[in-house]
PDB file of N, CA and C in Angstrom:
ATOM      1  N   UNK A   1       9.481  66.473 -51.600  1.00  0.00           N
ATOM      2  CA  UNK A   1       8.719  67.002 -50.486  1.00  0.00           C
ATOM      3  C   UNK A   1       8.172  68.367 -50.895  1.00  0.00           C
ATOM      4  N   UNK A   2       6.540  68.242 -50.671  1.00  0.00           N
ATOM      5  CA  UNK A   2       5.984  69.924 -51.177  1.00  0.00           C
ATOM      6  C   UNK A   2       6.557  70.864 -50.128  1.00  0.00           C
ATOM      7  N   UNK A   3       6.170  72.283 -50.203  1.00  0.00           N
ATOM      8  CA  UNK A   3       6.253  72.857 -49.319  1.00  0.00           C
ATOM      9  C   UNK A   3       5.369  73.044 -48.023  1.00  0.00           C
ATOM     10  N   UNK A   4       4.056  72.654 -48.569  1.00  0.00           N
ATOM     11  CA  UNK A   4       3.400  72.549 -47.774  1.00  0.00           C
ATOM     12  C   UNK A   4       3.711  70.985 -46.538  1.00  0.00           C
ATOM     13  N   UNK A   5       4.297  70.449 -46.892  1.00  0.00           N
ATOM     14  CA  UNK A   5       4.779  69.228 -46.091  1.00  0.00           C
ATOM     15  C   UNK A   5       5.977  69.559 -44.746  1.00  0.00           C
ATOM     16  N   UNK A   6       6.993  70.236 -45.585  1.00  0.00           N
ATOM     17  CA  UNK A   6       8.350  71.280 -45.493  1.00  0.00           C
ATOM     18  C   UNK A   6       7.676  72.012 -43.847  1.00  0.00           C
ATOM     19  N   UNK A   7       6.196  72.600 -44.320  1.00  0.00           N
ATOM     20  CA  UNK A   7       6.257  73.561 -43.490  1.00  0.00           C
ATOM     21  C   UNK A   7       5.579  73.007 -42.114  1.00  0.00           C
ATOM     22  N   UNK A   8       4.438  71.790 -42.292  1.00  0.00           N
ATOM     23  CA  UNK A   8       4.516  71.093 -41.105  1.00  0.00           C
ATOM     24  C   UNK A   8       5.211  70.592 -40.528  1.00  0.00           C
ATOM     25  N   UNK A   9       5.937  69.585 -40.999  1.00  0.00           N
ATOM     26  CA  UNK A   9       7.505  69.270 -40.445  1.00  0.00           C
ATOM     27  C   UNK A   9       7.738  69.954 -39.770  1.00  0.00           C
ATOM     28  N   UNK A  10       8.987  71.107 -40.337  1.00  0.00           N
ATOM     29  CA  UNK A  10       9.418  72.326 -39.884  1.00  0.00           C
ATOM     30  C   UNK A  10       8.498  72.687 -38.193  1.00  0.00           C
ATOM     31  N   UNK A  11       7.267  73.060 -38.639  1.00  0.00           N
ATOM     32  CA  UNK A  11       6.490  73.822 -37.658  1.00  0.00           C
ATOM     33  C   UNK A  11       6.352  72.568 -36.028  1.00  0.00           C
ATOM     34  N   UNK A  12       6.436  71.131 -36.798  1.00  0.00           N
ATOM     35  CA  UNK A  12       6.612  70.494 -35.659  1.00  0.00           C
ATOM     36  C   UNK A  12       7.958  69.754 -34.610  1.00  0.00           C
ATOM     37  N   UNK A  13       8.811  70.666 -35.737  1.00  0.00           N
ATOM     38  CA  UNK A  13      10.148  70.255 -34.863  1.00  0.00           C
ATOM     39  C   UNK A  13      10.527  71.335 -34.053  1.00  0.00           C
ATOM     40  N   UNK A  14      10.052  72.459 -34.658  1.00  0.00           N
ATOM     41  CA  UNK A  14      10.222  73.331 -34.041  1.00  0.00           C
ATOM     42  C   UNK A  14       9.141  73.629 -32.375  1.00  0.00           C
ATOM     43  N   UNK A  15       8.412  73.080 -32.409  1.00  0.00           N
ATOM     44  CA  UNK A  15       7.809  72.608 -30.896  1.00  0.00           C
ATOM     45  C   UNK A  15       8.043  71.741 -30.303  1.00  0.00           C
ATOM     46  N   UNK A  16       8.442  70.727 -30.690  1.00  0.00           N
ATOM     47  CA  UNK A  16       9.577  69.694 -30.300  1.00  0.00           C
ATOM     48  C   UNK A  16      11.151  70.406 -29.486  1.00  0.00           C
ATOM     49  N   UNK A  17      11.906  71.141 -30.492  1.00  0.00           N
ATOM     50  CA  UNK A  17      12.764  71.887 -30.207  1.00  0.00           C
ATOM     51  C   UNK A  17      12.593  72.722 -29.113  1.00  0.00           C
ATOM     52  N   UNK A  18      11.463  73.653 -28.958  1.00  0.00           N
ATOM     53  CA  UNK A  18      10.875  74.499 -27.970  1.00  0.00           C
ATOM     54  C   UNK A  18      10.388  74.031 -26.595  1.00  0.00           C
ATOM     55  N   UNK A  19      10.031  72.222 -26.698  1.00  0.00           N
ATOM     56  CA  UNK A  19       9.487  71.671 -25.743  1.00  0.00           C
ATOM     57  C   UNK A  19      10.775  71.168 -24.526  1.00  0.00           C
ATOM     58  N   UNK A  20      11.871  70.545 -25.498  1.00  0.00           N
ATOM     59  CA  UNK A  20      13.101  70.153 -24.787  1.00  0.00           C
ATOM     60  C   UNK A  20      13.845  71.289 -24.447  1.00  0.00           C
ATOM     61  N   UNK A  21      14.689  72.008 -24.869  1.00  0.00           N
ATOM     62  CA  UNK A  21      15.260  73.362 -24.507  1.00  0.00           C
ATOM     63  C   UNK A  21      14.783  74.371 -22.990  1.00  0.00           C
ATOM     64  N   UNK A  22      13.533  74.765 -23.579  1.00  0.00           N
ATOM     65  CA  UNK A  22      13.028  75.678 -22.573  1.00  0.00           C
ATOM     66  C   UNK A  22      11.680  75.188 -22.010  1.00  0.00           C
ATOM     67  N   UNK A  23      12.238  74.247 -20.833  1.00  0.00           N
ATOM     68  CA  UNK A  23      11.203  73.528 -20.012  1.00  0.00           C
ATOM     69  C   UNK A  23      11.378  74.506 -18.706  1.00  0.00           C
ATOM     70  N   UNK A  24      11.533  75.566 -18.624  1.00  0.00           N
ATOM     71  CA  UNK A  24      11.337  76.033 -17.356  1.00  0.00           C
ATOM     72  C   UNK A  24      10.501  76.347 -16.640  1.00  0.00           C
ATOM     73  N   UNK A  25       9.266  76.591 -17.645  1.00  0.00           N
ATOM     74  CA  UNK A  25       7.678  77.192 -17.033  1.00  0.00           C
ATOM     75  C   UNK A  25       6.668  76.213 -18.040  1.00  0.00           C
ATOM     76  N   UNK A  26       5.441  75.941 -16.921  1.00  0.00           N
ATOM     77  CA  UNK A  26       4.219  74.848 -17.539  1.00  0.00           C
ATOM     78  C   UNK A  26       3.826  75.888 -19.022  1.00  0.00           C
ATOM     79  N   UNK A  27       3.367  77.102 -18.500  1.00  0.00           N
ATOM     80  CA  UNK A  27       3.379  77.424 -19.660  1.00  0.00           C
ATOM     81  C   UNK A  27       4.039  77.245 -20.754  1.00  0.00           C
ATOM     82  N   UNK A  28       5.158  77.602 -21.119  1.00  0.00           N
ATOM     83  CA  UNK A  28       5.634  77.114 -22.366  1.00  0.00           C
ATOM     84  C   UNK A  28       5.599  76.098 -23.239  1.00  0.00           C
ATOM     85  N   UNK A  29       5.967  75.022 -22.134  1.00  0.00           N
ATOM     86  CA  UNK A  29       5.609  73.285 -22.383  1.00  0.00           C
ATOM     87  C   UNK A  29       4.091  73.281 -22.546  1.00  0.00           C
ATOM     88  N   UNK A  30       3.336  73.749 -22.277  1.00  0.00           N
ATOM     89  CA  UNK A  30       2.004  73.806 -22.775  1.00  0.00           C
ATOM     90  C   UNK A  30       1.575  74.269 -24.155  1.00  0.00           C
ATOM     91  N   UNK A  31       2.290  75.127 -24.342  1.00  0.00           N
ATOM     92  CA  UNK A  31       2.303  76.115 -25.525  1.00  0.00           C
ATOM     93  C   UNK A  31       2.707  75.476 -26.767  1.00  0.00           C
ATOM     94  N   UNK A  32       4.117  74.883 -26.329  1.00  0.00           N
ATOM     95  CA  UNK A  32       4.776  73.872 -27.698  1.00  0.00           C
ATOM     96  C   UNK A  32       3.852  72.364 -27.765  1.00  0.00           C
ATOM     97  N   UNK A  33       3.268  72.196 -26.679  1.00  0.00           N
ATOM     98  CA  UNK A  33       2.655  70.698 -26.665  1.00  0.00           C
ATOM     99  C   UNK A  33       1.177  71.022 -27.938  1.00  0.00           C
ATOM    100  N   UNK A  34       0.707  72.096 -27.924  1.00  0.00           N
ATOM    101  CA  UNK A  34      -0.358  72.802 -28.203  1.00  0.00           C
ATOM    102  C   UNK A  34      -0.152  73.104 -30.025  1.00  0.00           C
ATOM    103  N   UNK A  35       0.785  73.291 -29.582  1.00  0.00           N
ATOM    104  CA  UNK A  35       1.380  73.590 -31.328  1.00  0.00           C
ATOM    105  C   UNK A  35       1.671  72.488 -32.237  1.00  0.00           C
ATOM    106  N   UNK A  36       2.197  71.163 -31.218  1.00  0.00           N
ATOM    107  CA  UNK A  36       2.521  70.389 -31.964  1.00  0.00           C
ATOM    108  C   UNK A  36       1.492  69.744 -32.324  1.00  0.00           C
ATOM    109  N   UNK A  37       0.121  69.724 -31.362  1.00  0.00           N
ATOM    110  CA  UNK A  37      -1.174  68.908 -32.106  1.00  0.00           C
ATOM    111  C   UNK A  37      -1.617  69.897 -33.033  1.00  0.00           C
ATOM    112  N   UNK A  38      -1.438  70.878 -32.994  1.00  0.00           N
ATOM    113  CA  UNK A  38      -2.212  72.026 -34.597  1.00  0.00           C
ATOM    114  C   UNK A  38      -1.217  71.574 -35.648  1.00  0.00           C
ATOM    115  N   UNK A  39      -0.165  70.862 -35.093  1.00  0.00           N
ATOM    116  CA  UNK A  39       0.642  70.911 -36.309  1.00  0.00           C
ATOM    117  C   UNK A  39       0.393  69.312 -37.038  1.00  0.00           C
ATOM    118  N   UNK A  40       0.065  68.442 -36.515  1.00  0.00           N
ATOM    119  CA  UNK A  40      -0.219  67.221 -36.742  1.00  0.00           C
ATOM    120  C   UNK A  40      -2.092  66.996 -37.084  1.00  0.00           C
ATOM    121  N   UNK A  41      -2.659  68.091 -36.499  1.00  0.00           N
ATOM    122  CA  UNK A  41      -3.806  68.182 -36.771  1.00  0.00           C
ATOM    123  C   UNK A  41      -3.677  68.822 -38.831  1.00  0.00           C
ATOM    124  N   UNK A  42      -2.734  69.947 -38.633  1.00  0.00           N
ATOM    125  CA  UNK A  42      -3.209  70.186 -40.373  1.00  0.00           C
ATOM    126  C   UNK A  42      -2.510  69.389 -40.837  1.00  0.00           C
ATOM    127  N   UNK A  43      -1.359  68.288 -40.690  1.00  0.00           N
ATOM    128  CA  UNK A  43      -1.078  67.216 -41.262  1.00  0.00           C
ATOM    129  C   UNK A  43      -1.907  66.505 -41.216  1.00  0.00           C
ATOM    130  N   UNK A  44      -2.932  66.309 -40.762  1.00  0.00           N
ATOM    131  CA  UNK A  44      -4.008  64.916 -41.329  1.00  0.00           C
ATOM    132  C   UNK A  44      -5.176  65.545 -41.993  1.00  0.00           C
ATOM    133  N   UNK A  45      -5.493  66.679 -41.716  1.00  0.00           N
ATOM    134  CA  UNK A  45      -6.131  67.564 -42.814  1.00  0.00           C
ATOM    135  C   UNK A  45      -5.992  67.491 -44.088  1.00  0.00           C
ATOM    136  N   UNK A  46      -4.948  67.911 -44.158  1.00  0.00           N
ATOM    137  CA  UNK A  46      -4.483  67.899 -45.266  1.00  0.00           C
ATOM    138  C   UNK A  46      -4.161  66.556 -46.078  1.00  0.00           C
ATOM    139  N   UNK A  47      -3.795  65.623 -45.365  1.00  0.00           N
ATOM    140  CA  UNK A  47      -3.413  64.067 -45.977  1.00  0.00           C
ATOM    141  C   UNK A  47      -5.155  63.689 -46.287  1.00  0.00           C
ATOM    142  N   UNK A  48      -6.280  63.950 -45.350  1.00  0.00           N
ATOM    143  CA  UNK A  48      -7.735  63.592 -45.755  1.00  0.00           C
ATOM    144  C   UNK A  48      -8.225  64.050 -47.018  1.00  0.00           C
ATOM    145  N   UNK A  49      -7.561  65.675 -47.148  1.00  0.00           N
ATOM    146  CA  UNK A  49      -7.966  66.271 -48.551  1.00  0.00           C
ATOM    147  C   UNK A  49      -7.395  65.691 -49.689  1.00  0.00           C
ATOM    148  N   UNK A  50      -6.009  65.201 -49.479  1.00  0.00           N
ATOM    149  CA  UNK A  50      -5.579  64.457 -50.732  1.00  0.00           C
ATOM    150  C   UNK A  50      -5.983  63.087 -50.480  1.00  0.00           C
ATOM    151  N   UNK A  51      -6.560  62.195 -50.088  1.00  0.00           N
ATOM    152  CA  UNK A  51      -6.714  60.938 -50.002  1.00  0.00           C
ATOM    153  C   UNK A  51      -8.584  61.211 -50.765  1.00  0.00           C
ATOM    154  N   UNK A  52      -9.401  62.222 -50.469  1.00  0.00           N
ATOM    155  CA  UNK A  52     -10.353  62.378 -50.733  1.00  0.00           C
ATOM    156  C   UNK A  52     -11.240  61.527 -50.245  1.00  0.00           C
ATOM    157  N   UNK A  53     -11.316  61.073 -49.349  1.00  0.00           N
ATOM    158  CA  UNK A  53     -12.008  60.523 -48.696  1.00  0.00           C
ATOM    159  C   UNK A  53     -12.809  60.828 -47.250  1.00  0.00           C
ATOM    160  N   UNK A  54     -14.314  60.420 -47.706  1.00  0.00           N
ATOM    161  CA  UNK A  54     -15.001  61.396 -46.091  1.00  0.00           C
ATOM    162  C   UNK A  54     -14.973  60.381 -44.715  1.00  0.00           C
ATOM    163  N   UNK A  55     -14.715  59.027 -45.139  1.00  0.00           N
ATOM    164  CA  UNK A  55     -14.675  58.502 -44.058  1.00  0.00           C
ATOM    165  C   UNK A  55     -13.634  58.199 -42.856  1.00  0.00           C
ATOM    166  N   UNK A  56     -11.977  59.633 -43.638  1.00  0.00           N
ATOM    167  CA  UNK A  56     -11.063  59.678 -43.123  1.00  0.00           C
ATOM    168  C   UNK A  56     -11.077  61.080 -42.067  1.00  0.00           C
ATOM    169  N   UNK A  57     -12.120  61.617 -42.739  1.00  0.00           N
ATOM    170  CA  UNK A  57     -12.013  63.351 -42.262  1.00  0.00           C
ATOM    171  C   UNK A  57     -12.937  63.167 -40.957  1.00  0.00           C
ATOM    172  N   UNK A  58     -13.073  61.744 -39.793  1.00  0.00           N
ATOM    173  CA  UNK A  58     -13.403  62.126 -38.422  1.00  0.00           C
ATOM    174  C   UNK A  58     -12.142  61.921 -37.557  1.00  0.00           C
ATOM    175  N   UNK A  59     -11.031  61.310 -38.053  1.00  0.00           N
ATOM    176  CA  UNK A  59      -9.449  61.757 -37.606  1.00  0.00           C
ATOM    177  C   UNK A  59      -9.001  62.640 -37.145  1.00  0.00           C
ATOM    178  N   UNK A  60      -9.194  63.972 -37.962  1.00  0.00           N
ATOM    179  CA  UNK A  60      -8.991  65.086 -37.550  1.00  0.00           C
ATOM    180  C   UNK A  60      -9.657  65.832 -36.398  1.00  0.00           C
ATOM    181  N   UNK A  61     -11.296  65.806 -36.457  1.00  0.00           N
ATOM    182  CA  UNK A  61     -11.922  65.920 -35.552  1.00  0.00           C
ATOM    183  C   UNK A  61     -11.697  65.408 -34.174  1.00  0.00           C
ATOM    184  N   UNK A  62     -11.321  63.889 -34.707  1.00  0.00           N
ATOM    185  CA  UNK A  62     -11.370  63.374 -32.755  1.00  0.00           C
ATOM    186  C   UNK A  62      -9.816  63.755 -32.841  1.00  0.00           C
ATOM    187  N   UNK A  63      -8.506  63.956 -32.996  1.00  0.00           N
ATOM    188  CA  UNK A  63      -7.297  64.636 -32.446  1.00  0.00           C
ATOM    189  C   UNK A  63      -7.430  66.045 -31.785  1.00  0.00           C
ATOM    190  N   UNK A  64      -8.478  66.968 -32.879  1.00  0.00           N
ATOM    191  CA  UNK A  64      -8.812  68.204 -32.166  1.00  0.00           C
ATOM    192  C   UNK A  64      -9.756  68.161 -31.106  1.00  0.00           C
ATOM    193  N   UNK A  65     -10.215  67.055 -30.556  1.00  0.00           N
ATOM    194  CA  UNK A  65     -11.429  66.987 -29.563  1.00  0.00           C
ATOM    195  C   UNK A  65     -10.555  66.305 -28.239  1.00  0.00           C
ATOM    196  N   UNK A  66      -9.058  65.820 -28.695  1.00  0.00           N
ATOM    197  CA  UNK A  66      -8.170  65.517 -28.025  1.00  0.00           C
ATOM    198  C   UNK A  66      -7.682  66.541 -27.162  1.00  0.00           C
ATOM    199  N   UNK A  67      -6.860  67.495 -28.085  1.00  0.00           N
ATOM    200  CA  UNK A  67      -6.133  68.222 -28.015  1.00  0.00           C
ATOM    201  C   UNK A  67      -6.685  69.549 -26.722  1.00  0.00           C
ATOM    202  N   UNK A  68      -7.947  69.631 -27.257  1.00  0.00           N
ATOM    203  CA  UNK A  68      -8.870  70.492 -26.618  1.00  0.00           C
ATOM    204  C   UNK A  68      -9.121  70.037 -24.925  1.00  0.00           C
ATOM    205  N   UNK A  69      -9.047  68.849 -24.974  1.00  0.00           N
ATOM    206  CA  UNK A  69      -8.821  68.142 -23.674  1.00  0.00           C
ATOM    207  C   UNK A  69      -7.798  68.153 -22.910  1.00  0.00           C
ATOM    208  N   UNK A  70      -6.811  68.082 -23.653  1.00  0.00           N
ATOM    209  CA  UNK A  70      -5.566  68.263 -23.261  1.00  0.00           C
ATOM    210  C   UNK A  70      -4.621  69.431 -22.507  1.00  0.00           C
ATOM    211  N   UNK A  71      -5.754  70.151 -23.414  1.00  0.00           N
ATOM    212  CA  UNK A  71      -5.287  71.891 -22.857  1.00  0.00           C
ATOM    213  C   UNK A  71      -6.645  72.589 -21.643  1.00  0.00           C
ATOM    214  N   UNK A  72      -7.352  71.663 -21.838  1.00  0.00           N
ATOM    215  CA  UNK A  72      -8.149  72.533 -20.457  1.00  0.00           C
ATOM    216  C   UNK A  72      -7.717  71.581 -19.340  1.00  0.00           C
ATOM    217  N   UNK A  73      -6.834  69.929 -19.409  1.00  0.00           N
ATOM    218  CA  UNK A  73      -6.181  69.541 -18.319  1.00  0.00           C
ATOM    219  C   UNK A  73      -4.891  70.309 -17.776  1.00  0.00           C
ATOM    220  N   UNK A  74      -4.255  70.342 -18.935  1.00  0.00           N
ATOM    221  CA  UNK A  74      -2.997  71.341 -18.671  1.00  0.00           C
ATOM    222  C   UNK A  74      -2.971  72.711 -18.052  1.00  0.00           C
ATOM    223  N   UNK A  75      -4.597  73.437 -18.310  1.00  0.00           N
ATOM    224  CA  UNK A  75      -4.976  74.544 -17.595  1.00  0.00           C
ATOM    225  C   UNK A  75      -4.852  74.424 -15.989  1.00  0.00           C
ATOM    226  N   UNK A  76      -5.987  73.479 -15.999  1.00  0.00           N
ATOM    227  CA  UNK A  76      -6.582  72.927 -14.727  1.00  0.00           C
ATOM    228  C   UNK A  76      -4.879  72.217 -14.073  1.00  0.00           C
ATOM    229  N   UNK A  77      -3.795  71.901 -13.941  1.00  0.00           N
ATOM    230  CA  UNK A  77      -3.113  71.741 -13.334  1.00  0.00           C
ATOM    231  C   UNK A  77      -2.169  73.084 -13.265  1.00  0.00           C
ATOM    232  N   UNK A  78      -2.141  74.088 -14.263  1.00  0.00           N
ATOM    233  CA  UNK A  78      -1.229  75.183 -14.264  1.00  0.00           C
ATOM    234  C   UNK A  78      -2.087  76.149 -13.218  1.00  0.00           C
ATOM    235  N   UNK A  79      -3.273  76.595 -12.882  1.00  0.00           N
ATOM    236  CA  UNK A  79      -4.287  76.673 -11.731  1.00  0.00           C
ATOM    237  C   UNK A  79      -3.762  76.328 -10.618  1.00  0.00           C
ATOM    238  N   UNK A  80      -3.746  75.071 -10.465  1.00  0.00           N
ATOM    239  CA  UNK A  80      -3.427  74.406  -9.310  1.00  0.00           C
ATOM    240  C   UNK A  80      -2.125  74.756  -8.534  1.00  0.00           C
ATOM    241  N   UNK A  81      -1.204  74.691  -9.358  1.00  0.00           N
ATOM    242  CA  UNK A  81       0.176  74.977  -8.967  1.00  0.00           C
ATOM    243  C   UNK A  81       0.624  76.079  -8.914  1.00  0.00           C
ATOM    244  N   UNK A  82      -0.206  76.968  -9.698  1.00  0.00           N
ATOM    245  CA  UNK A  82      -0.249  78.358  -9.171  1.00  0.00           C
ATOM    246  C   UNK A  82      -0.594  78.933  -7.682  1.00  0.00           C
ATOM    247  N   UNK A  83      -1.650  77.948  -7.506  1.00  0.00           N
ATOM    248  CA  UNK A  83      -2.521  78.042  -6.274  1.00  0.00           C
ATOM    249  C   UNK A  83      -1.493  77.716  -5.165  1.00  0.00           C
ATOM    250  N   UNK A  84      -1.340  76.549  -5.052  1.00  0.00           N
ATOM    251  CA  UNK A  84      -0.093  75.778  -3.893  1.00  0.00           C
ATOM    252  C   UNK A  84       1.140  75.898  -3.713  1.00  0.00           C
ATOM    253  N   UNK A  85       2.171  76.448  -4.941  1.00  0.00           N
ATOM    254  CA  UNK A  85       2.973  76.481  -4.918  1.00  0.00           C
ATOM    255  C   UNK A  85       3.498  78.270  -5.281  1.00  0.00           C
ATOM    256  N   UNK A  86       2.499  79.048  -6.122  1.00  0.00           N
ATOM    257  CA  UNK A  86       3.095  80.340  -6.106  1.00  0.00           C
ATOM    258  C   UNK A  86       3.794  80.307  -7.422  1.00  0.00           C
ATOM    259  N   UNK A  87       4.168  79.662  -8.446  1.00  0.00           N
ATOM    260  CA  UNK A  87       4.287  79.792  -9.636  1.00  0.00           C
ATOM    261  C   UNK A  87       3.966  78.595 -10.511  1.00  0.00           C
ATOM    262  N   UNK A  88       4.753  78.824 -11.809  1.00  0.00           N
ATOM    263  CA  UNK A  88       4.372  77.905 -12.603  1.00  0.00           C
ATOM    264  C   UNK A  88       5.871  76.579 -13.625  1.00  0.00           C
ATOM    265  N   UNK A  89       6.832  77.066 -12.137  1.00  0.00           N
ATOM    266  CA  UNK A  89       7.776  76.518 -12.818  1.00  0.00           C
ATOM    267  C   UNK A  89       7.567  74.980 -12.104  1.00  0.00           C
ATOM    268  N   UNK A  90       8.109  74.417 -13.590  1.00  0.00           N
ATOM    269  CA  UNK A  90       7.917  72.537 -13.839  1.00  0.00           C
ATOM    270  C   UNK A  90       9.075  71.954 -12.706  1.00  0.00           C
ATOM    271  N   UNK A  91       9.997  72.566 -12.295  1.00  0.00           N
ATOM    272  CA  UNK A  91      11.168  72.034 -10.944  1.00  0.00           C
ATOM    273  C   UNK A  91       9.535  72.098  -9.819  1.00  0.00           C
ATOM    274  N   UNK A  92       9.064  72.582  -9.833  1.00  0.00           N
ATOM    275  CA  UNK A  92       8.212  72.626  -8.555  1.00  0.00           C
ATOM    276  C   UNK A  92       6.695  71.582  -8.582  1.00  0.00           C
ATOM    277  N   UNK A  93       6.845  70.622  -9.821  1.00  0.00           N
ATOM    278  CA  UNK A  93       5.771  69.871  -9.871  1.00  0.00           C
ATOM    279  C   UNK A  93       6.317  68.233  -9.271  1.00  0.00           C
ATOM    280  N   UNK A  94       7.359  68.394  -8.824  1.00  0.00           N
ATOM    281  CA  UNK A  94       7.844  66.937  -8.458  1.00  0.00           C
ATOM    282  C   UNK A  94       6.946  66.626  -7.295  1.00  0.00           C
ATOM    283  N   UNK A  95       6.699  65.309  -6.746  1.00  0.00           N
ATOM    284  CA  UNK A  95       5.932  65.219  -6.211  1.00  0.00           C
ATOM    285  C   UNK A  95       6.995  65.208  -4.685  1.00  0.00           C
ATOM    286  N   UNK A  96       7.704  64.553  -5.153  1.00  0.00           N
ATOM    287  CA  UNK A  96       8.734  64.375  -3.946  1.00  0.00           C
ATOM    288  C   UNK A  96       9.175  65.991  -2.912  1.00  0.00           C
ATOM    289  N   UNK A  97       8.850  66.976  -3.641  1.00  0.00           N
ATOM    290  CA  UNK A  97       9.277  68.348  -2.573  1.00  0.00           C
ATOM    291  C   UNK A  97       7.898  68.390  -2.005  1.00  0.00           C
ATOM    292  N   UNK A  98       6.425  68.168  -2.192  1.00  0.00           N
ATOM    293  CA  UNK A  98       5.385  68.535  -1.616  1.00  0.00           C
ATOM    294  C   UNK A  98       5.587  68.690   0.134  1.00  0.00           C
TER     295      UNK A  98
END
């Protein structure tokens, strides 16, 4: 295993790790969710550059065109619950206390 492999890994367990642990605020869970597609995003980067191939390198693009989606939904509900509820902790997104 290179290091450069080592360090995606690493970088995506460690948002993994960050995602289960400290779920107390959307933010955070947003934050590690966010990290883990940059982190899987330069893993296929990088797997396109060694495969050398151009008809692999729109992979990357549509995950980051994902991801980007992902986080202005995650906005757009951290907004919201700010709005209705007065913070941003994830105990307060159940639907069942509304």
């Amino acid at each position: 295993m290179t290091l450069t492999n080592f360090t995606i890994y690493a970088a995506f367990m460690v948002c993994i790790t960050g995602l289960a642990f400290h779920r107390a605020h959307l933010m955070s869970a947003l934050i590690c969710l966010e990290g883990m597609m940059l982190a899987i995003f330069i893993g296929l980067v990088m797997w396109c550059y060694k495969m050398e191939s151009m008809s692999l390198s729109i992979n990357p693009m549509a995950l980051i065109t994902l991801s980007a989606c992902e986080a202005s939904t995650g906005l757009a509900i951290l907004v919201a619950t700010n709005r209705t509820h007065g913070s941003d902790l994830i105990k307060n997104l159940n639907l069942l206390q509304c």
